[in-house]
N, C-alpha and C. Protein backbone atom coordinates (compact mmCIF):
# COMPACT_ATOMS: atom_id res chain seq x y z
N UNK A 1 -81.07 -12.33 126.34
CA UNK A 1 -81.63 -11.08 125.82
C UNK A 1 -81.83 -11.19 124.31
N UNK A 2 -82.67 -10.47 123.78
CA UNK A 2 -83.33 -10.74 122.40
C UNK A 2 -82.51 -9.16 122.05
N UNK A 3 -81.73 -9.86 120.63
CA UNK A 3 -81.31 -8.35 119.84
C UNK A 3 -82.45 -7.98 119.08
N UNK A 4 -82.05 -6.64 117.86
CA UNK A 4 -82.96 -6.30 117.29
C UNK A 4 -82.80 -6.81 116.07
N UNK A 5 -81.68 -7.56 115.98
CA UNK A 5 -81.90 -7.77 114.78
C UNK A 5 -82.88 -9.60 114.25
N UNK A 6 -82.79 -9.73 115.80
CA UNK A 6 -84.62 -10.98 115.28
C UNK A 6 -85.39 -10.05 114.88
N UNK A 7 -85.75 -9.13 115.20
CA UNK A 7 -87.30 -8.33 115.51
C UNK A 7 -86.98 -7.08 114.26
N UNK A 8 -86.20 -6.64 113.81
CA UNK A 8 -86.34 -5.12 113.01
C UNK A 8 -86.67 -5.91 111.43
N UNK A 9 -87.13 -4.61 110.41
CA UNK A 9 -87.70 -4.64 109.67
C UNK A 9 -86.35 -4.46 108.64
N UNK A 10 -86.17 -5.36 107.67
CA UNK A 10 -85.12 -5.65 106.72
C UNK A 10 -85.31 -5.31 105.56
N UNK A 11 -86.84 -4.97 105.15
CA UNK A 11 -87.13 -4.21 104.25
C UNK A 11 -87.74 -2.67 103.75
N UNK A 12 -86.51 -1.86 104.15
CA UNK A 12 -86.72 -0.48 104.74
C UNK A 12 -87.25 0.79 103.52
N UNK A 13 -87.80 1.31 103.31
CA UNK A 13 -88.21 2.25 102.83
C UNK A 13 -87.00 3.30 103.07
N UNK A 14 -86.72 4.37 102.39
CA UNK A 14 -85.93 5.21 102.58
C UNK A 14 -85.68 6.07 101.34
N UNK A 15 -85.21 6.93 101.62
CA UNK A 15 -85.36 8.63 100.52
C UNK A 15 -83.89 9.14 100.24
N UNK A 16 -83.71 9.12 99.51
CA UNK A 16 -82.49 9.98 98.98
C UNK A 16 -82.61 11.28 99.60
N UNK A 17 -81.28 12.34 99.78
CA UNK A 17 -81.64 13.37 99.93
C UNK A 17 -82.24 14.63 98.79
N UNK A 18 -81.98 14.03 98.29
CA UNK A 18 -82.40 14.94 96.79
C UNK A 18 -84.12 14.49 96.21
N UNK A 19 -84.84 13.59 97.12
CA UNK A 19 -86.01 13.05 96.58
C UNK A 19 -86.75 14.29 97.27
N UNK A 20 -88.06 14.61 96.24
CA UNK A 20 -89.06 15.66 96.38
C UNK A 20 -89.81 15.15 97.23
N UNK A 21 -90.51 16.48 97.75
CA UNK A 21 -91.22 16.51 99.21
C UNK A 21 -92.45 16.18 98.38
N UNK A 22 -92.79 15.88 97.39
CA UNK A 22 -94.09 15.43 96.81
C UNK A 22 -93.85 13.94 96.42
N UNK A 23 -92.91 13.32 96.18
CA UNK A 23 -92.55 12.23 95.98
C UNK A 23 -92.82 11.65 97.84
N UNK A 24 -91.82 12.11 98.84
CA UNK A 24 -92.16 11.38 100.09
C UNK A 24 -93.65 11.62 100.51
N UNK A 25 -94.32 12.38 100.32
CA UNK A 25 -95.47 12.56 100.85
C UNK A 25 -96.37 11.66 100.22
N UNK A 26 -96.20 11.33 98.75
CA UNK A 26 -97.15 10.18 97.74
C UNK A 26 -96.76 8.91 98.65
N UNK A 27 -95.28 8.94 98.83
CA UNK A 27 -94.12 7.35 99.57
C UNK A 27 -95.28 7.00 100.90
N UNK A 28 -94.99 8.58 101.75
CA UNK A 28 -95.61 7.73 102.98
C UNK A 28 -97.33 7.58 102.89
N UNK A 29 -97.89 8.07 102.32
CA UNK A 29 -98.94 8.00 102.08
C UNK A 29 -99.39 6.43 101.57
N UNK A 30 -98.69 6.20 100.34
CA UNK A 30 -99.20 4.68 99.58
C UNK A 30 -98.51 4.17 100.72
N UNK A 31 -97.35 3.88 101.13
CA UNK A 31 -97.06 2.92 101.93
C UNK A 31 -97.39 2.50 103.55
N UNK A 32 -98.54 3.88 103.76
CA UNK A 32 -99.13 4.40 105.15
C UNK A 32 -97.84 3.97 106.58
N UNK A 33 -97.00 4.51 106.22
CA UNK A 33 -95.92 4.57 106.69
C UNK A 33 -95.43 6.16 107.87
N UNK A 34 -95.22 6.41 108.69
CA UNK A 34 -95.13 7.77 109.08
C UNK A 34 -93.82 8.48 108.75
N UNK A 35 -92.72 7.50 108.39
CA UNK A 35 -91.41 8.31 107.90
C UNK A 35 -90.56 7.48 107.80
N UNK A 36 -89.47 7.97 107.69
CA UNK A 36 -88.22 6.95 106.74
C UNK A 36 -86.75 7.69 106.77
N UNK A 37 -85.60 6.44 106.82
CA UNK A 37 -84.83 7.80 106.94
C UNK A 37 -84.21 8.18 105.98
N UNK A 38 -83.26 9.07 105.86
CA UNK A 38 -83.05 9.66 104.42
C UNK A 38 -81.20 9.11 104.59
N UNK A 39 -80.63 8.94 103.18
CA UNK A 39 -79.72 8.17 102.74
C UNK A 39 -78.59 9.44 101.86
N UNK A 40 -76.82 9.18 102.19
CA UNK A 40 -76.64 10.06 101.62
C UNK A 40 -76.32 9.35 100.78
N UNK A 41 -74.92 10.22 100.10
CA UNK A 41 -74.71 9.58 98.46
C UNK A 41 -73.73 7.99 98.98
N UNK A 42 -73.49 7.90 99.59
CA UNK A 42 -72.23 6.43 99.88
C UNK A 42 -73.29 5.55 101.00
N UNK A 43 -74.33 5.50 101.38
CA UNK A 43 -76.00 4.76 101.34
C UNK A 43 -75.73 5.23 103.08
N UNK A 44 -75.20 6.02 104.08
CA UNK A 44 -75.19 6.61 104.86
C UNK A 44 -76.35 7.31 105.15
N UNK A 45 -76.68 7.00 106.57
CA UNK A 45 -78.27 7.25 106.94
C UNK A 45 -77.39 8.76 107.50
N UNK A 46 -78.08 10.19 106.79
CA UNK A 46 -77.85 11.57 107.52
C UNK A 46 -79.24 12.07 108.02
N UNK A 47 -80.17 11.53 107.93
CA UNK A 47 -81.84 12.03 108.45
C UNK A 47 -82.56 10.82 108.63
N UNK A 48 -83.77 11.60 109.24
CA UNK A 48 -85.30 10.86 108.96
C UNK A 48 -86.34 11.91 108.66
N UNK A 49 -86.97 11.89 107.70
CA UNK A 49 -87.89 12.34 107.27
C UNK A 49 -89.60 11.96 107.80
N UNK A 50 -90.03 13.04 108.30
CA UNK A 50 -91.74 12.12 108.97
C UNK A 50 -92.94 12.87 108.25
N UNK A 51 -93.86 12.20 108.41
CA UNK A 51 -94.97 13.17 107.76
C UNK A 51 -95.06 14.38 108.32
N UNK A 52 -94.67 14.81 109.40
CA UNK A 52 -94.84 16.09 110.45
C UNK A 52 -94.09 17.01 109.37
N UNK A 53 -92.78 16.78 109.40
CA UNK A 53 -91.42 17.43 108.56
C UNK A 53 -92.23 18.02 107.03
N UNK A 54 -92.89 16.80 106.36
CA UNK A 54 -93.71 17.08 104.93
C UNK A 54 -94.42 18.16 105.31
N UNK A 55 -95.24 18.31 106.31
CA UNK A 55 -96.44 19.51 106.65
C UNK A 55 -96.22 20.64 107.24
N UNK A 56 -95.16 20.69 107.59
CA UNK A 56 -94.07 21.36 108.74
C UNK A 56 -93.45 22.45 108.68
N UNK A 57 -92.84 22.17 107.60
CA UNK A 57 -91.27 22.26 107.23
C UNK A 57 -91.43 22.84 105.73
N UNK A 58 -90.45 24.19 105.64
CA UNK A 58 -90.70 24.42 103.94
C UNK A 58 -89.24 24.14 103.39
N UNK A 59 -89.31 23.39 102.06
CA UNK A 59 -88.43 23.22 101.21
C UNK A 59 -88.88 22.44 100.25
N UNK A 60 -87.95 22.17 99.30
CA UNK A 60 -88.35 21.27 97.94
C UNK A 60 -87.70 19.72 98.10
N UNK A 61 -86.67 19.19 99.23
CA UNK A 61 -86.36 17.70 98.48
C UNK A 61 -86.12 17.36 100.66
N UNK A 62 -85.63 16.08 100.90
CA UNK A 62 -85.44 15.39 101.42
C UNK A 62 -84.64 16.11 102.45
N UNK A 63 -83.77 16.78 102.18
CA UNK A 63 -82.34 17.36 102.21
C UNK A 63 -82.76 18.69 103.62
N UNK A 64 -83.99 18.98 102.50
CA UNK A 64 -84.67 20.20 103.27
C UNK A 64 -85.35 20.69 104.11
N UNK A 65 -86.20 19.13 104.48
CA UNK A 65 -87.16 18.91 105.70
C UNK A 65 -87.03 18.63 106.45
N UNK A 66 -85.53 17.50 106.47
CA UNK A 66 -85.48 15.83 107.34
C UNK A 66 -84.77 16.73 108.62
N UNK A 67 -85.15 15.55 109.05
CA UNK A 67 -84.15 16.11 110.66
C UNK A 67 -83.05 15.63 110.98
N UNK A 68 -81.85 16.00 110.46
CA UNK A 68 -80.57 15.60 110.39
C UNK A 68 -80.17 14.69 111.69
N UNK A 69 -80.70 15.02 112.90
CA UNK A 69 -79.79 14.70 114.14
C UNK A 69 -80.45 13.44 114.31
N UNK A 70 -79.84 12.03 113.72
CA UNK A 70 -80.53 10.67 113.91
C UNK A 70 -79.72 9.88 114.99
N UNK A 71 -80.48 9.51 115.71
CA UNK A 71 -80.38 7.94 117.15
C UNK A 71 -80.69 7.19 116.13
N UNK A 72 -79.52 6.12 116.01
CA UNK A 72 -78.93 4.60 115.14
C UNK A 72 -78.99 3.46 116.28
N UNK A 73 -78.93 2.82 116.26
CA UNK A 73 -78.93 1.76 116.89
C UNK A 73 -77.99 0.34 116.28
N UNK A 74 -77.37 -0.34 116.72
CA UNK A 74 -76.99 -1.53 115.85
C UNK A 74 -77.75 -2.87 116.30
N UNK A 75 -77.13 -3.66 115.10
CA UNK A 75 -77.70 -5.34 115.15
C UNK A 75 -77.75 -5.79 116.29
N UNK A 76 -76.72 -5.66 117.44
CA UNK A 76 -76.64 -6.33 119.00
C UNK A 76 -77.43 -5.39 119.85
N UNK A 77 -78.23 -4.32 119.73
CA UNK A 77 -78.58 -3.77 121.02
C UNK A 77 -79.98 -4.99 121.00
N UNK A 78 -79.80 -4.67 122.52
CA UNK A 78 -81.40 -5.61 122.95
C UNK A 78 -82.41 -4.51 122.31
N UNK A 79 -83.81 -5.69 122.12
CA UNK A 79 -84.91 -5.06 122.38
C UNK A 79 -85.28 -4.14 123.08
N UNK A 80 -84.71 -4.76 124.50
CA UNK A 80 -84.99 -4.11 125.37
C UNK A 80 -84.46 -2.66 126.00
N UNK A 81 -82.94 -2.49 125.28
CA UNK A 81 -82.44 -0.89 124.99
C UNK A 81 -82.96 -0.07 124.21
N UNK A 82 -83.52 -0.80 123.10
CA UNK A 82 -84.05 0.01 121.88
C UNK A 82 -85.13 0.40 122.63
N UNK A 83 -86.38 -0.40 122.96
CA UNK A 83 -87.78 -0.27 123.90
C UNK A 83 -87.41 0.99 124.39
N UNK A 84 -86.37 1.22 125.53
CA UNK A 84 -86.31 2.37 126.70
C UNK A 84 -85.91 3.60 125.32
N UNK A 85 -85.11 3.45 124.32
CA UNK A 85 -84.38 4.30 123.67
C UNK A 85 -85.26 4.99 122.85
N UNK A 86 -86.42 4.74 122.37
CA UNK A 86 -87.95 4.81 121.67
C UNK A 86 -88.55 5.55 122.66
N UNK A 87 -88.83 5.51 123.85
CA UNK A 87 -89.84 5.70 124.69
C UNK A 87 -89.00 7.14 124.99
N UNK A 88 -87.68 7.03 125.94
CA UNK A 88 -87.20 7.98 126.69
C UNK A 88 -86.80 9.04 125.34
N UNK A 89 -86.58 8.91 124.84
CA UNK A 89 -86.62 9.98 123.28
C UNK A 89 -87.43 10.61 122.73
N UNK A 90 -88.70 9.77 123.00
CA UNK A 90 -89.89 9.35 122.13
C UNK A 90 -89.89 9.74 120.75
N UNK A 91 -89.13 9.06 120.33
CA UNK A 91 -88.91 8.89 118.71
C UNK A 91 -89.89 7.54 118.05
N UNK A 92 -89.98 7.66 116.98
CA UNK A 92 -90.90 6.37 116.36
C UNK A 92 -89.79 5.37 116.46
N UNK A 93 -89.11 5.49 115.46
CA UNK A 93 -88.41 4.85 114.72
C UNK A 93 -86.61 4.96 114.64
N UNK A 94 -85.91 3.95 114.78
CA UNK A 94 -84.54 3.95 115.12
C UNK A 94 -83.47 2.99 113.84
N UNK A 95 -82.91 3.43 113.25
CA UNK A 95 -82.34 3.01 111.70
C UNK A 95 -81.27 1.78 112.95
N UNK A 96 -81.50 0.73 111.85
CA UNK A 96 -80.01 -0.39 112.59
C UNK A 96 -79.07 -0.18 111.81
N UNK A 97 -77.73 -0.57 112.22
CA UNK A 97 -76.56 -0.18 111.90
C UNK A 97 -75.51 -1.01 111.63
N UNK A 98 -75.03 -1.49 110.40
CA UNK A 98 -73.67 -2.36 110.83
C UNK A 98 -72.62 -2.01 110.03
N UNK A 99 -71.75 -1.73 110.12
CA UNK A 99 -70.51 -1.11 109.93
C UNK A 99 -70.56 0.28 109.35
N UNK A 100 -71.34 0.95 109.55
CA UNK A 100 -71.72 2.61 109.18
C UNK A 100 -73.02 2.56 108.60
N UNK A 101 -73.35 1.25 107.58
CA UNK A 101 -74.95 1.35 106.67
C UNK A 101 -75.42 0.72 107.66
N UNK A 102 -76.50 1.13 106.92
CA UNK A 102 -78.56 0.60 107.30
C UNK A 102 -78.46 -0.70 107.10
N UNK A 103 -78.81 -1.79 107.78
CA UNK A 103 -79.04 -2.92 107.24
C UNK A 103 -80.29 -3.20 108.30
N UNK A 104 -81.25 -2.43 108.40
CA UNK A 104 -82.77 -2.50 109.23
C UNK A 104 -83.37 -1.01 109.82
N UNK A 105 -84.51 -1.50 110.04
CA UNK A 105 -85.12 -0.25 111.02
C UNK A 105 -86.17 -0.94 111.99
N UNK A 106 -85.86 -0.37 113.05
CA UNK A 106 -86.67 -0.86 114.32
C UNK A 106 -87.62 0.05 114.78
N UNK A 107 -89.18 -0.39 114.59
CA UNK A 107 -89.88 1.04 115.22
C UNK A 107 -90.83 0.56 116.39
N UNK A 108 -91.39 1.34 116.59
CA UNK A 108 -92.35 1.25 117.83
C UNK A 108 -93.39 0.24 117.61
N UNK A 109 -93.84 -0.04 116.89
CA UNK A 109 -94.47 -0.95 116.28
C UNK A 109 -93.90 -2.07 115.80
N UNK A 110 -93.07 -2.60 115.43
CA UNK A 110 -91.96 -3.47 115.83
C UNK A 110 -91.80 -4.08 116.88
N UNK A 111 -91.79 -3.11 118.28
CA UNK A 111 -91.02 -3.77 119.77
C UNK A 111 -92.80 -3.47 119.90
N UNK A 112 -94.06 -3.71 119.46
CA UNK A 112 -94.94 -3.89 120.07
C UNK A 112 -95.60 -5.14 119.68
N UNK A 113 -94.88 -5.20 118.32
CA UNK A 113 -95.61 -6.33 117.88
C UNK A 113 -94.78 -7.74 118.38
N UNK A 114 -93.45 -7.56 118.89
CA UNK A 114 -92.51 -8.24 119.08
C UNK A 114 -93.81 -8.82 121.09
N UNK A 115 -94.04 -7.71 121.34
CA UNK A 115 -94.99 -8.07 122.90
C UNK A 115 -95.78 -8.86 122.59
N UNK A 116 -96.57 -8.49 121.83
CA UNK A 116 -97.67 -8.91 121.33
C UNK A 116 -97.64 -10.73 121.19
N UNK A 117 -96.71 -10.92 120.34
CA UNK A 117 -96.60 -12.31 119.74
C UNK A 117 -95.42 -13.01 120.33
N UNK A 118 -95.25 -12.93 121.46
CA UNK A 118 -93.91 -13.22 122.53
C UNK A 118 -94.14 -13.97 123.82
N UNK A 119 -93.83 -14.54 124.27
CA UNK A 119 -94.47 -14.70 125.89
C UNK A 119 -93.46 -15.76 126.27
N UNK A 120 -92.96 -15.66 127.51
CA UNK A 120 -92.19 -16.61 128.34
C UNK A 120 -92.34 -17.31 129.05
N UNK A 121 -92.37 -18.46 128.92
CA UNK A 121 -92.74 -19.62 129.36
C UNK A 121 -91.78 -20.34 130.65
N UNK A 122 -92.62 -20.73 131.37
CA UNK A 122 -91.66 -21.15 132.79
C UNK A 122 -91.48 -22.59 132.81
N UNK A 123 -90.20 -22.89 132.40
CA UNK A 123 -89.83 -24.52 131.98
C UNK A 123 -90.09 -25.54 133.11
N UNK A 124 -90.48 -24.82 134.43
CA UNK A 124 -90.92 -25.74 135.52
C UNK A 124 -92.42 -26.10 135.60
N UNK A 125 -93.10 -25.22 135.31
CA UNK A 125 -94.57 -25.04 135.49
C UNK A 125 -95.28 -24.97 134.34
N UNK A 126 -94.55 -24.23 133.53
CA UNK A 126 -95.35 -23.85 132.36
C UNK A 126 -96.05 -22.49 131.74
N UNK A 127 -96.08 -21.84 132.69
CA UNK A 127 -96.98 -20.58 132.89
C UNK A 127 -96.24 -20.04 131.68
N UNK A 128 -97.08 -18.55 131.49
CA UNK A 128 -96.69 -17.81 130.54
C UNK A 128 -96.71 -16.23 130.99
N UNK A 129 -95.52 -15.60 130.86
CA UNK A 129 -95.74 -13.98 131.06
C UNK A 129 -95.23 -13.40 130.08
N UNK A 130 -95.69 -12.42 129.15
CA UNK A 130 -95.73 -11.43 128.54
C UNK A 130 -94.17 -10.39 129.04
N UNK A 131 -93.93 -9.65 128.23
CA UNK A 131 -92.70 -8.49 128.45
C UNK A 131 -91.48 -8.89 127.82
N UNK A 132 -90.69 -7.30 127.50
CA UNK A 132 -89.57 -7.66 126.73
C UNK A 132 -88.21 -8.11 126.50
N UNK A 133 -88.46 -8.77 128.21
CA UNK A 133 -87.24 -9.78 128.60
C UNK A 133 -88.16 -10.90 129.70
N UNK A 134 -87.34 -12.06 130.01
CA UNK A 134 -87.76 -12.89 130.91
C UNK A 134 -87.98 -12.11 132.25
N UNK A 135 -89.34 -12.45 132.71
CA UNK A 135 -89.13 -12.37 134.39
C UNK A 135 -88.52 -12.78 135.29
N UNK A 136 -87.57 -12.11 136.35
CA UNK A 136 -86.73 -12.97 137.30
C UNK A 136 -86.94 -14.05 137.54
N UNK A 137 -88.52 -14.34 138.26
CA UNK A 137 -89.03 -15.48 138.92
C UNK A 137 -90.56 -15.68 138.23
N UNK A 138 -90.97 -17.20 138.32
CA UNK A 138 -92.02 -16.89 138.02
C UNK A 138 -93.02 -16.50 139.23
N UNK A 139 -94.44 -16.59 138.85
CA UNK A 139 -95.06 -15.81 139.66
C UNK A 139 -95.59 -17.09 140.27
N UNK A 140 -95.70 -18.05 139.49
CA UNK A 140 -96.76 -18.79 140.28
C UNK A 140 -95.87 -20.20 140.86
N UNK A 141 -94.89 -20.63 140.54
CA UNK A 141 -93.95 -21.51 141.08
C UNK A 141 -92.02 -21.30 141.79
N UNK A 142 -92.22 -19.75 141.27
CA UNK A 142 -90.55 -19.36 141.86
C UNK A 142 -89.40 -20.14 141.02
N UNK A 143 -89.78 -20.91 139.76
CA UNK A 143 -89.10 -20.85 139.08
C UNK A 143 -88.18 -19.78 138.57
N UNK A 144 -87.21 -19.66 137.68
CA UNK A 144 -85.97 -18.76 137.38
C UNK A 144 -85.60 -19.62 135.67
N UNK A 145 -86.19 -20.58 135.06
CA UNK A 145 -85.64 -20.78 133.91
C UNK A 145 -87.34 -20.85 133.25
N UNK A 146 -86.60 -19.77 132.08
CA UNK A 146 -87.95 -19.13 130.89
C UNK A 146 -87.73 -19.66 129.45
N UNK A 147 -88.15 -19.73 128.54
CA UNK A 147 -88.08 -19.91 127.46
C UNK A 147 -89.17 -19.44 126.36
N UNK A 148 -88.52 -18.27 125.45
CA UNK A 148 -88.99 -17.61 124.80
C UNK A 148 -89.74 -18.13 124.05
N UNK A 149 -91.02 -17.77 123.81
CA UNK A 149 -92.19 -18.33 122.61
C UNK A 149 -92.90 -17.25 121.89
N UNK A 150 -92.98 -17.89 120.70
CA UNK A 150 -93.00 -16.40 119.66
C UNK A 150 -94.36 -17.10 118.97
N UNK A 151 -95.43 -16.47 118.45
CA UNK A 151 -96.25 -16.77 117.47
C UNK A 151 -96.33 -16.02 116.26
N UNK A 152 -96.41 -16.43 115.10
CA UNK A 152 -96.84 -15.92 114.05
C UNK A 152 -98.25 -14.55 113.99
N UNK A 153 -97.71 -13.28 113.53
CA UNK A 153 -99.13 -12.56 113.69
C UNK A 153 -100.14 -13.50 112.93
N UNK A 154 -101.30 -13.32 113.02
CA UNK A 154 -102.45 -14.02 112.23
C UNK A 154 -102.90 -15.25 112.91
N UNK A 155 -102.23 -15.96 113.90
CA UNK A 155 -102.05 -17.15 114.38
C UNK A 155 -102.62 -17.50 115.77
């Protein structure tokens, strides 16, 4: 099983709670980003802030918009928990976790691009199938041993 922490994003964007709702709205805008989560004073993820919340929602800072009640995830969950945990929520975006701080964020775009540039290869035959774990068997020889292959986007 593939954790998230091959696949999540290590260079996270994120808002103080005290940062202005004109400051995140310039943030997600230049960084065409849809949201981020918000950080307290000891670097503790207490929100996520989305563009919805900016347009939404009245107040003046971070503190005031965000949506306190955050799904974390850590370094060992599979892909493939996070995948169902994204979908069955339908949340974007899920902060990683290791010993209370942020050390990533995993979003939907992330576990798509992770599909995208992924494919499992059947060490008997060769074939290749797509998805975010190995297939039991393969399809075209009944093989059972896969091996993960990843490409570079652009590639």
């Amino acid at each position: 099983m593939i954790s998230v922490k091959e696949v999540m994003n290590r260079q996270v964007i994120s808002f103080q709670e005290d940062t202005s709702v004109a400051e995140i709205a310039q943030t997600l805008t230049a960084k065409k980003i849809t949201g981020a989560p918000v950080l307290g004073a000891q670097g503790e993820v207490v929100g996520i802030v989305s563009e919805l919340d900016v347009f939404s929602r009245k107040g003046e800072t971070a503190k005031d918009i965000m949506s306190p009640n955050v799904i974390s995830i850590t370094e060992d969950t599979t892909i493939v928990e996070a995948a169902a945990l994204l979908a069955g929520e339908r949340i974007r975006r899920l902060p990683v976790l290791s010993k209370g701080k942020m050390v990533g964020l995993l979003s939907r775009s992330d576990v798509l691009e992770f599909f995208t540039h992924s494919h499992w290869t059947c060490r008997r035959c060769g074939h290749g199938a797509r998805g975010l774990q190995a297939p039991e068997q393969c399809r075209h020889c009944s093989g059972t041993d896969f091996v993960l292959e990843r490409t570079q986007p652009g590639t």
